[in-house]
N, C-alpha and C. Protein backbone atom coordinates (compact mmCIF):
# COMPACT_ATOMS: atom_id res chain seq x y z
N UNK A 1 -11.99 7.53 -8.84
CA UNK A 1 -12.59 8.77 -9.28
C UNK A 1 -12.97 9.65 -8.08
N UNK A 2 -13.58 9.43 -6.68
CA UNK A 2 -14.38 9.60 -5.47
C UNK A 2 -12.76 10.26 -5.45
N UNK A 3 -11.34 9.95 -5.27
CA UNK A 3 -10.69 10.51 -4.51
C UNK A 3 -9.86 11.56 -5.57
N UNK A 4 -10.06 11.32 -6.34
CA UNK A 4 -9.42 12.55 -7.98
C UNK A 4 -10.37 14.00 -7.23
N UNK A 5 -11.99 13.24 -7.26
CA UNK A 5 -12.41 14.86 -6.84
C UNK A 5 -12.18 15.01 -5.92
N UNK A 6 -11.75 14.68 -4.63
CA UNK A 6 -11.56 14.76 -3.53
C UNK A 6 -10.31 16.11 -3.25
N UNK A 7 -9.67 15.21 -4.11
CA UNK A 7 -8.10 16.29 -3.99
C UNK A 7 -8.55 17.29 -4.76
N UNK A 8 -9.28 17.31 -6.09
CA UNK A 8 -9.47 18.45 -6.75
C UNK A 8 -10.51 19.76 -5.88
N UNK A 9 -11.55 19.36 -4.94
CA UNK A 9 -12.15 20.27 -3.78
C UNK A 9 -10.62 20.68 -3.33
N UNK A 10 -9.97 19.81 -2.52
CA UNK A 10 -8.34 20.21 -1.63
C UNK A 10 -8.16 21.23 -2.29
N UNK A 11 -7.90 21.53 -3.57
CA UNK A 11 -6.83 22.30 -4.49
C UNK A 11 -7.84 23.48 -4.25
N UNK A 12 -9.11 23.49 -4.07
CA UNK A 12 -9.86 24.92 -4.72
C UNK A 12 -9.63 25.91 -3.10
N UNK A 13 -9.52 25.05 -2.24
CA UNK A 13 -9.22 25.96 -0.28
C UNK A 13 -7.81 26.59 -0.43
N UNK A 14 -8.28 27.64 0.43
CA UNK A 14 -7.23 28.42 0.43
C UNK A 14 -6.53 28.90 1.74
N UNK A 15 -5.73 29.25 1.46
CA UNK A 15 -4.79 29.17 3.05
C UNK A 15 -4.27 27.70 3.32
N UNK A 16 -4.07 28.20 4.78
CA UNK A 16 -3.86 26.62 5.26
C UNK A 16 -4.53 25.77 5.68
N UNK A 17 -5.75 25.79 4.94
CA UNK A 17 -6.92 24.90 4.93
C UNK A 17 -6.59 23.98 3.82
N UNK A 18 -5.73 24.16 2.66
CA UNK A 18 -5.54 23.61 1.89
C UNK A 18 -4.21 22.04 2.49
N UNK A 19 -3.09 23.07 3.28
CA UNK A 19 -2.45 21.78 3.74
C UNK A 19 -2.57 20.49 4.64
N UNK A 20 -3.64 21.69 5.60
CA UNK A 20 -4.14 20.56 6.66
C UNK A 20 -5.04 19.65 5.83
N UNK A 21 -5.86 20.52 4.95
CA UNK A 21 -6.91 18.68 4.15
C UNK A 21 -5.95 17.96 3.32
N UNK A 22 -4.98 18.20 2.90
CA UNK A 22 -3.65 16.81 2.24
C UNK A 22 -3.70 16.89 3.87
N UNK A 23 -2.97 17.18 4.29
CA UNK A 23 -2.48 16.06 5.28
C UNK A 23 -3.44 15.03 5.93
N UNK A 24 -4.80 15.43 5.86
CA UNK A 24 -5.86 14.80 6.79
C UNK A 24 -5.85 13.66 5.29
N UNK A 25 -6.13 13.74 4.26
CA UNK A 25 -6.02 13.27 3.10
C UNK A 25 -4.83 12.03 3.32
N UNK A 26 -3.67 12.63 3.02
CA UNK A 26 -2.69 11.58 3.44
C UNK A 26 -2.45 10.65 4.48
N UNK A 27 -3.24 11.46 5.95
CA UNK A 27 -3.24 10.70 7.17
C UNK A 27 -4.44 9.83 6.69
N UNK A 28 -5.85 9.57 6.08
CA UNK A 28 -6.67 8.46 6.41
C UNK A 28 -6.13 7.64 5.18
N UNK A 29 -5.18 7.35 4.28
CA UNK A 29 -4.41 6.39 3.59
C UNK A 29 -3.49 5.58 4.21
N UNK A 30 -2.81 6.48 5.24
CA UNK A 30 -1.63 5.63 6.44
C UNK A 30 -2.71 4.74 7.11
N UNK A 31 -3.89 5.05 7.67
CA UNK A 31 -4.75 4.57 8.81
C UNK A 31 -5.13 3.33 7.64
N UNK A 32 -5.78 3.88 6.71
CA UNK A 32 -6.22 2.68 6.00
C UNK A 32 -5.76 1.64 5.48
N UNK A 33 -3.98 1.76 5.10
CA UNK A 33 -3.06 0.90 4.68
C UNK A 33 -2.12 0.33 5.42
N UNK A 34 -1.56 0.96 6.37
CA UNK A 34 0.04 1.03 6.81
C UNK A 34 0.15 -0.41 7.54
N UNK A 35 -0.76 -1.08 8.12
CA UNK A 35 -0.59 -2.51 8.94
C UNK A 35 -0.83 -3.62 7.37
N UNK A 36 -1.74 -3.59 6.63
CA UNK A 36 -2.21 -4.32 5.50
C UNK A 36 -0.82 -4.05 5.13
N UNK A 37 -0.62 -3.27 4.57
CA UNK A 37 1.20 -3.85 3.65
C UNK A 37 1.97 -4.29 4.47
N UNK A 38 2.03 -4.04 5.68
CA UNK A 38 3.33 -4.68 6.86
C UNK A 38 2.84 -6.36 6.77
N UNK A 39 1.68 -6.56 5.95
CA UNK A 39 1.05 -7.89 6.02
C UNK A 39 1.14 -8.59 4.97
N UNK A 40 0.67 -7.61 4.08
CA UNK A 40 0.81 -8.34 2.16
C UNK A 40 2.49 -8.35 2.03
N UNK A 41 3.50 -7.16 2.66
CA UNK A 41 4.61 -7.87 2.11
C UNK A 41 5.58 -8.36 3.17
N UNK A 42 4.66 -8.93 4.22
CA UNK A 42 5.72 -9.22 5.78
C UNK A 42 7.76 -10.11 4.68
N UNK A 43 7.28 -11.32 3.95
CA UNK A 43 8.03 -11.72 2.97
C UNK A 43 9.17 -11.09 2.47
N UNK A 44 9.09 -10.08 1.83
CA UNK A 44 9.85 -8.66 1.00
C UNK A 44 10.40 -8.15 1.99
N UNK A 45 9.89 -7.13 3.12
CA UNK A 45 10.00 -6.64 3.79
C UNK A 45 10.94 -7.14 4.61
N UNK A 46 11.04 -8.80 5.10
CA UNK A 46 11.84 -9.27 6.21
C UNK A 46 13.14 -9.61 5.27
N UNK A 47 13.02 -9.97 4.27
CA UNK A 47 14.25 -10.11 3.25
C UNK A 47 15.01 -9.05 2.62
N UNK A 48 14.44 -7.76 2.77
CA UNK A 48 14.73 -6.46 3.06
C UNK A 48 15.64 -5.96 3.53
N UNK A 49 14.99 -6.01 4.85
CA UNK A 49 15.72 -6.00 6.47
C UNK A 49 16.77 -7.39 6.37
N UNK A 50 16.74 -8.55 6.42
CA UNK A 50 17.86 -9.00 6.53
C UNK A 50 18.95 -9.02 5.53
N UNK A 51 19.17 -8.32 4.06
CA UNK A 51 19.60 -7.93 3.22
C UNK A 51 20.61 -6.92 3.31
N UNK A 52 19.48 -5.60 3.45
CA UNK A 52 19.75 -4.13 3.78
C UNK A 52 19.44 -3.66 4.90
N UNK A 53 19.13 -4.33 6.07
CA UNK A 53 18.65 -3.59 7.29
C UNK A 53 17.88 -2.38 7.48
N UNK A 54 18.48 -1.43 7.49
CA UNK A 54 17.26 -0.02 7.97
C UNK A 54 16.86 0.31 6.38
N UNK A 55 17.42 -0.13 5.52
CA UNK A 55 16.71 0.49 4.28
C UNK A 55 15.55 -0.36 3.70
N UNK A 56 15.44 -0.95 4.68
CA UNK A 56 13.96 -1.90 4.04
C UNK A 56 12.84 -1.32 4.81
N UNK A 57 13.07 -0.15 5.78
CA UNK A 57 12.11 0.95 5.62
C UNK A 57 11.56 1.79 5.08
N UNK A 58 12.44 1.83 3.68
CA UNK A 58 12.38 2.76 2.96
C UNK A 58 11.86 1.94 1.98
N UNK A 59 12.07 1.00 1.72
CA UNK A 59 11.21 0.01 0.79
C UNK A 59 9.70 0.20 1.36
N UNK A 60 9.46 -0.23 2.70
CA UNK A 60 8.08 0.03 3.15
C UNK A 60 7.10 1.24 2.63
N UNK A 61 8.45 2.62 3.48
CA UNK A 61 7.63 3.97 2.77
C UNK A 61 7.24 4.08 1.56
N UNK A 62 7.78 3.42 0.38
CA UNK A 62 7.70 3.58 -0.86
C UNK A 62 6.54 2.87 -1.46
N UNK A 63 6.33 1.58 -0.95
CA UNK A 63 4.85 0.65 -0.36
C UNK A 63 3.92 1.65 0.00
N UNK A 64 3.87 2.01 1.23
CA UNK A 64 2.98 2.99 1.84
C UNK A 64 2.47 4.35 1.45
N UNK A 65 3.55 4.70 0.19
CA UNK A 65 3.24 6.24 -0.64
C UNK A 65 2.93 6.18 -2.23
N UNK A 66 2.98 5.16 -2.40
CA UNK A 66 3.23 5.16 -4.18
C UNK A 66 1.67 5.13 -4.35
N UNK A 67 0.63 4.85 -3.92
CA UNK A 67 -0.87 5.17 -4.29
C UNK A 67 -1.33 6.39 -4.08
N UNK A 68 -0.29 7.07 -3.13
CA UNK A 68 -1.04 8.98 -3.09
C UNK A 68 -0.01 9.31 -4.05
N UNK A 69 1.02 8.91 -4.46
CA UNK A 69 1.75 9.71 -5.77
C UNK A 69 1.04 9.52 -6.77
N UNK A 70 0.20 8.74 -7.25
CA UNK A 70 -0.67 8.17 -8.20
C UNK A 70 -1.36 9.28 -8.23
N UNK A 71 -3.11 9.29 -7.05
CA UNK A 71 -3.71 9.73 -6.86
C UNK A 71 -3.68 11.57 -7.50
N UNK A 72 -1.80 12.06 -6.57
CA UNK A 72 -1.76 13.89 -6.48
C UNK A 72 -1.03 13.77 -8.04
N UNK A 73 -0.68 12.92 -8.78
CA UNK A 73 0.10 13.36 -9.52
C UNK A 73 -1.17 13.47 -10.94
N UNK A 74 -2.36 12.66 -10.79
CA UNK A 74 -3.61 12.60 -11.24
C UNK A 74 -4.35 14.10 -11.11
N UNK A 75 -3.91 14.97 -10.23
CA UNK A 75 -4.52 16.27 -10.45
C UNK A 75 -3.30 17.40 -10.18
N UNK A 76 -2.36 17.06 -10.16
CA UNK A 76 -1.07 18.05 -10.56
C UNK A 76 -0.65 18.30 -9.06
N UNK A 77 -1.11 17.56 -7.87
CA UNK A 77 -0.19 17.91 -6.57
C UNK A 77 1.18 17.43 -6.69
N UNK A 78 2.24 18.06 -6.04
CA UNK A 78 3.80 17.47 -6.51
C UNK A 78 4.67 17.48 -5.40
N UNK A 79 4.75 16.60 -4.64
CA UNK A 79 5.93 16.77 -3.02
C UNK A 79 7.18 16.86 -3.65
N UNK A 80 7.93 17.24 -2.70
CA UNK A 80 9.06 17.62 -3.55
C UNK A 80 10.01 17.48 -1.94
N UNK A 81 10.98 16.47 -2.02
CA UNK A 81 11.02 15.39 -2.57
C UNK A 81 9.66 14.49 -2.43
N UNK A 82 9.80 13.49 -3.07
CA UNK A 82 8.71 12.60 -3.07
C UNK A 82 8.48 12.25 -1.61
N UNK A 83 7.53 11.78 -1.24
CA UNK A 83 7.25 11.01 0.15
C UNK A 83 7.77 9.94 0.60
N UNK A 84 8.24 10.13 1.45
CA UNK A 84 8.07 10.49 2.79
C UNK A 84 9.13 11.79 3.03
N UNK A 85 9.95 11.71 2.31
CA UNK A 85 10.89 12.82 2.45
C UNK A 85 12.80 12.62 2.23
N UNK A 86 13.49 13.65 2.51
CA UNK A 86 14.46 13.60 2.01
C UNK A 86 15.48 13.00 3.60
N UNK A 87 15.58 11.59 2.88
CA UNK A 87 16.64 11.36 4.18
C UNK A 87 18.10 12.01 5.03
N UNK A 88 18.60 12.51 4.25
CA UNK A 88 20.13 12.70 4.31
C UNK A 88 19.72 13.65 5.15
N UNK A 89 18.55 14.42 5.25
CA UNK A 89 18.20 15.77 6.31
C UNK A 89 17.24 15.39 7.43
N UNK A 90 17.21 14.51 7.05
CA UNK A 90 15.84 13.79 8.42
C UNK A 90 16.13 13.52 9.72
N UNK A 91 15.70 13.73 10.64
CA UNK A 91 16.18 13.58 11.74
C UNK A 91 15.62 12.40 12.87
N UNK A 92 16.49 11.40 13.50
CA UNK A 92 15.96 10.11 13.92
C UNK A 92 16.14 10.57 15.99
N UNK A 93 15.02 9.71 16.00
CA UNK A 93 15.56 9.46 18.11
C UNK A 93 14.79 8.47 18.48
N UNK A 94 15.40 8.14 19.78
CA UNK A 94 13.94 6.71 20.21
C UNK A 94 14.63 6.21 21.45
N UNK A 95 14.07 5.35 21.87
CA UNK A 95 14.69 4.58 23.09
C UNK A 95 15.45 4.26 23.25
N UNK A 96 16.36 3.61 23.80
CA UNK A 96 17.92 3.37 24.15
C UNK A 96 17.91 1.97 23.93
N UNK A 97 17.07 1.01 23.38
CA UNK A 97 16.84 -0.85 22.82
C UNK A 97 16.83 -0.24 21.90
N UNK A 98 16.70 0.90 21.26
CA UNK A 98 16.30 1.08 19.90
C UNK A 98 15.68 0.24 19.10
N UNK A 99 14.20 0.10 19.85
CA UNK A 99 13.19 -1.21 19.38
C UNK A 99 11.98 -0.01 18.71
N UNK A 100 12.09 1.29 19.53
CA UNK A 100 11.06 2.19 18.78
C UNK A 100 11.79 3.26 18.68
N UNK A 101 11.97 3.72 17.49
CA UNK A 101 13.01 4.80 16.87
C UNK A 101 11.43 5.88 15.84
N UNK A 102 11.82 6.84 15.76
CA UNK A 102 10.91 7.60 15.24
C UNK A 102 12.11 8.53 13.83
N UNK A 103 11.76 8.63 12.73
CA UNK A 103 12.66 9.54 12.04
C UNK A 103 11.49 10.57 11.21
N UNK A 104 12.01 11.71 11.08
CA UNK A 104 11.22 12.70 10.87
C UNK A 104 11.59 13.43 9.21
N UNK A 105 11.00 13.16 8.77
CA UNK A 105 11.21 13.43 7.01
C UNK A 105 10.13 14.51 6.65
N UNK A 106 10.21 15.29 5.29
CA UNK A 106 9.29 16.18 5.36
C UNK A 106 9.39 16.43 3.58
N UNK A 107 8.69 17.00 3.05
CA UNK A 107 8.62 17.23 1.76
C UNK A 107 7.50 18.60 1.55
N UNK A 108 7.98 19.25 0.70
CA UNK A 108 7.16 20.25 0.42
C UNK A 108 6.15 20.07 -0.48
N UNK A 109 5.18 20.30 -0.05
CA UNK A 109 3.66 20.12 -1.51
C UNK A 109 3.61 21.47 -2.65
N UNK A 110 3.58 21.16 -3.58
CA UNK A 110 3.28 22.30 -4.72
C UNK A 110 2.04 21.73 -5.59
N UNK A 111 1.41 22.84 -5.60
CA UNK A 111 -0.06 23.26 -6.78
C UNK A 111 0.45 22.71 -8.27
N UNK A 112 -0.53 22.27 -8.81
CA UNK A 112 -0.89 22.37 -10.60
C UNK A 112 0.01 23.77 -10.89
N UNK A 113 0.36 24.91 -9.97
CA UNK A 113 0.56 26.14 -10.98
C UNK A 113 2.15 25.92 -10.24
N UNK A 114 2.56 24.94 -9.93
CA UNK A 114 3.97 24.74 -8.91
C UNK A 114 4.13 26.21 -7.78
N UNK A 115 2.82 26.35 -6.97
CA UNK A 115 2.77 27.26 -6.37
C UNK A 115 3.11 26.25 -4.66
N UNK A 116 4.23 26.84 -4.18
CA UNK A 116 3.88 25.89 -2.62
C UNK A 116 3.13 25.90 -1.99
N UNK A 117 2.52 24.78 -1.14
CA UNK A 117 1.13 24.89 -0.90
C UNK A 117 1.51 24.98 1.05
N UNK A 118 2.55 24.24 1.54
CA UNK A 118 3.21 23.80 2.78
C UNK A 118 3.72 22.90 2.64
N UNK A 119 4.02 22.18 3.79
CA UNK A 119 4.77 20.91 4.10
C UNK A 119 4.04 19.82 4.72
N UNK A 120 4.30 18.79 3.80
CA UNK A 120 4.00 17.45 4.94
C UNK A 120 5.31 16.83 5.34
N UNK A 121 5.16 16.72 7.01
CA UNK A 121 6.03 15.85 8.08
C UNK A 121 5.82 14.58 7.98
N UNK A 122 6.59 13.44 7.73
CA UNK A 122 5.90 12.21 8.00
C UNK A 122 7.08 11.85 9.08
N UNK A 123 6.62 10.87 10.05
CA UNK A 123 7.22 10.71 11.01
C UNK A 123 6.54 8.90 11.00
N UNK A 124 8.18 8.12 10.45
CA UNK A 124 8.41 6.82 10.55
C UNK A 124 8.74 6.27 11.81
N UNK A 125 8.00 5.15 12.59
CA UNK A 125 8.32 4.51 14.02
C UNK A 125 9.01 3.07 13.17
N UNK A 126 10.12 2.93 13.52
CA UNK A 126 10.89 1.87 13.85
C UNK A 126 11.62 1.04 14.10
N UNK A 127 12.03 -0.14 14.39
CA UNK A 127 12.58 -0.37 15.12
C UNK A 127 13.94 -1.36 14.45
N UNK A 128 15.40 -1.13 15.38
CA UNK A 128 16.86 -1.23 14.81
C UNK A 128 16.82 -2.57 14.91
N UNK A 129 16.13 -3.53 15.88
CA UNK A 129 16.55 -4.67 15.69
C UNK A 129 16.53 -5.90 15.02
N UNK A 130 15.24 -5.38 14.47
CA UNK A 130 14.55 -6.46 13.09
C UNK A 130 13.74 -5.53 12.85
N UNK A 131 13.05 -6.25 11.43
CA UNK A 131 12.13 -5.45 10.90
C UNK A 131 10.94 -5.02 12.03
N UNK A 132 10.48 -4.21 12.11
CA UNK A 132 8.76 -4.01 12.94
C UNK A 132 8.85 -2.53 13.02
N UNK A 133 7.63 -2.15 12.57
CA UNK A 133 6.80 -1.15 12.55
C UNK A 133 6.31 -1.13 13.92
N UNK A 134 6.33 -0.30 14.89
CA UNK A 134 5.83 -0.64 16.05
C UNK A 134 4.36 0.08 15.94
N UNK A 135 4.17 1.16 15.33
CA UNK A 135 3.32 1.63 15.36
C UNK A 135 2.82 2.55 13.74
N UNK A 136 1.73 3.07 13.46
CA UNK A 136 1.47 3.89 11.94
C UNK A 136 2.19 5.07 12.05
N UNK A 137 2.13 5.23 11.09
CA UNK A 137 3.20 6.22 10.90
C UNK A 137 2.44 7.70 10.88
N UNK A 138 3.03 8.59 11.76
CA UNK A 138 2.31 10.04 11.51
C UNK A 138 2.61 10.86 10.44
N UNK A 139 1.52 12.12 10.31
CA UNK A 139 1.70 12.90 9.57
C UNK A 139 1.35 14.38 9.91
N UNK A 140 1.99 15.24 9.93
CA UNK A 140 1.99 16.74 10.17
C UNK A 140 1.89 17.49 8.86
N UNK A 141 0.76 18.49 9.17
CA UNK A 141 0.70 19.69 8.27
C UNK A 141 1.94 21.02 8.56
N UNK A 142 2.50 21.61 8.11
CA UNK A 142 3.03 22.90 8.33
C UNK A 142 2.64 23.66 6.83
N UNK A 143 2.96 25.10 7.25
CA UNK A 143 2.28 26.22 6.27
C UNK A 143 4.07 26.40 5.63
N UNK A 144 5.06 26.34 6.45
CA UNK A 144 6.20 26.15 6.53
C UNK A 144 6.83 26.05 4.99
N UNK A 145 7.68 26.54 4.53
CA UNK A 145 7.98 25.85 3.44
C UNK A 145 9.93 26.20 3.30
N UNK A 146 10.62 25.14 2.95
CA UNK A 146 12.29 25.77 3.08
C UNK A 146 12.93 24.90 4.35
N UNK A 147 14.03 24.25 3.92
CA UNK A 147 14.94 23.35 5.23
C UNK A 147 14.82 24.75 6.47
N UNK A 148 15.06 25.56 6.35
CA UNK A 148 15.57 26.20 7.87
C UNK A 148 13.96 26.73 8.04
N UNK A 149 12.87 27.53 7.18
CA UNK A 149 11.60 27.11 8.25
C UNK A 149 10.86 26.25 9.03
N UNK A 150 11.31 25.08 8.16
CA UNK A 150 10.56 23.92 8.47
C UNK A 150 10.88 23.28 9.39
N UNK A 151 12.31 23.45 9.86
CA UNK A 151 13.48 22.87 11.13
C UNK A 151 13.13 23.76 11.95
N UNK A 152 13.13 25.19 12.13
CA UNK A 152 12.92 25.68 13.10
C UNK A 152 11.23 25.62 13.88
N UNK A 153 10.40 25.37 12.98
CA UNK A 153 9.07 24.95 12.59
C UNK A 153 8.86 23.69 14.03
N UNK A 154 9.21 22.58 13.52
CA UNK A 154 9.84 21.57 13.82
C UNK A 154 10.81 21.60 15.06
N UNK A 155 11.52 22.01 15.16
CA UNK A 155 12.23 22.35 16.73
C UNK A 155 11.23 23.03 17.84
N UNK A 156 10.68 23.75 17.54
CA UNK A 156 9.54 24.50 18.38
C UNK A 156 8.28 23.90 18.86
N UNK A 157 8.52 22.56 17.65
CA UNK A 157 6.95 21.45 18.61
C UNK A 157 7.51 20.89 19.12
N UNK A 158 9.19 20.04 18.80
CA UNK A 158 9.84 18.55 19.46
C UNK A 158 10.91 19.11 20.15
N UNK A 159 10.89 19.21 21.30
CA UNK A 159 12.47 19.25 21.69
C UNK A 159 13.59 17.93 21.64
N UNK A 160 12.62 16.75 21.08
CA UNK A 160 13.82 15.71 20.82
C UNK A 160 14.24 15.80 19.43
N UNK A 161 13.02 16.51 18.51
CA UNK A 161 13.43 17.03 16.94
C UNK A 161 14.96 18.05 17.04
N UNK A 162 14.72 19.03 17.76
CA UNK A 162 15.79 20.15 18.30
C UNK A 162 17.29 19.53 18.28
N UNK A 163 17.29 18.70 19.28
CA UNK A 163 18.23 18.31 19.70
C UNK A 163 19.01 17.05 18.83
N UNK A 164 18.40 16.36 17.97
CA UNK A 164 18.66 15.34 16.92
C UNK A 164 19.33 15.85 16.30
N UNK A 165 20.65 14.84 15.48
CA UNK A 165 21.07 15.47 14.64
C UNK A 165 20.48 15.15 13.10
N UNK A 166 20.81 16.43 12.19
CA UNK A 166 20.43 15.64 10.45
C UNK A 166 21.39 13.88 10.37
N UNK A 167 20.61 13.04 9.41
CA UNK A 167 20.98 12.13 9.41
C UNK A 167 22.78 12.13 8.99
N UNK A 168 23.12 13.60 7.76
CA UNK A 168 24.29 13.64 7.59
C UNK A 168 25.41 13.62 8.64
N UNK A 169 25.13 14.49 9.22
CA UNK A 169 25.86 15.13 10.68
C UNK A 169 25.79 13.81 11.65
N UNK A 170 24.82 13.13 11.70
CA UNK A 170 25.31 12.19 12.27
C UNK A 170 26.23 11.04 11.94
N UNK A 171 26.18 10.83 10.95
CA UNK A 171 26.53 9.78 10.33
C UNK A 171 28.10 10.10 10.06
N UNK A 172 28.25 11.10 9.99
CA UNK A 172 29.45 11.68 9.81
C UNK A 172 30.06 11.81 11.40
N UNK A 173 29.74 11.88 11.97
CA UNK A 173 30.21 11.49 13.42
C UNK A 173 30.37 10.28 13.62
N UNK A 174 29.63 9.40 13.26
CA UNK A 174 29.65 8.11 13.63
C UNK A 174 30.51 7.29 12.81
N UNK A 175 31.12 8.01 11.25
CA UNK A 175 32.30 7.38 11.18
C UNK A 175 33.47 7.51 11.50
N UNK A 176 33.62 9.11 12.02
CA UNK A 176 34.86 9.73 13.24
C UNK A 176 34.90 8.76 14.11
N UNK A 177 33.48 8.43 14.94
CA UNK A 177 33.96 7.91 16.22
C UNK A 177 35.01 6.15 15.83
N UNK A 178 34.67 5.94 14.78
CA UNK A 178 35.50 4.54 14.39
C UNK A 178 36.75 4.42 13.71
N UNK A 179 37.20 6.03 13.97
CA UNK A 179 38.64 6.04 13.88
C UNK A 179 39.29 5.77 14.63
């Protein structure tokens, strides 16, 4: 109930006071959860990963978001796509062990009146060689709303965001190069 009104104050701010408190909102749920499930489902998670490999990250995210879909969908907040965001446009980079990889997903928030409110960034750390989370996962506010604001948005804080390709574009290279 403590967090129904919580979001329902969120909804009454205006401007971009409204996105930064979801995001501050969404960021103390990552802080409060994101190691505890890497714990309650280490099990799932590693059978996951040795199953499906990188998509048992996405099993995680779905772990890690399905109690704020609860929560916003309890007072009419609506990401769009759901959280963490839309892969096929997301953009990945990281170290050259590719033991800490970062991918950058984003979803747009809409009002009870499906009015856009901004964007939340979530930005997944991890790593290609087995399962591990190296670190919690971030979250960015933008006022931003639309693939090409939110990329250019986004290019202008990361120059390794900039330079990444969408997951399509890459992937689509990477089955050229195995011709």
């Amino acid at each position: 109930m403590e967090d129904t009104n919580l979001l329902r104050t969120i909804l009454d701010e205006k401007g971009e006071a409204r996105i930064q408190s979801i995001a501050r909102y969404v960021e103390k749920h990552i802080v409060d959860n994101w190691d505890s499930i890497l714990t309650i489902h280490k099990d799932k998670l590693n059978k996951a990963y040795s199953e499906a490999g990188d998509a048992a990250y996405g099993t995680y995210s779905n772990l890690v978001f399905l109690p704020i879909h609860r929560q916003f969908k309890e007072v009419g907040i609506q990401p769009e796509p759901r959280f963490p965001g839309e892969f096929e446009i997301s953009r990945e980079w990281g170290n050259e062990q590719e033991t800490h990889q970062q991918r950058w997903m984003w979803s747009t928030v809409y009002g009870p009146q499906q009015e856009p409110i901004g964007t939340i960034v979530t930005i997944i750390y991890h790593d290609h060689t087995q399962f591990r989370v190296p670190q919690q996962p971030d979250i960015l506010a933008l006022t931003e709303v639309g693939k090409e604001a939110v990329v250019e948005a986004l290019s202008a804080r990361s120059p390794e965001f900039a330079q990444a390709l969408e997951f399509t574009v890459e992937y689509e290279r990477y089955l050229k190069s195995l011709e």
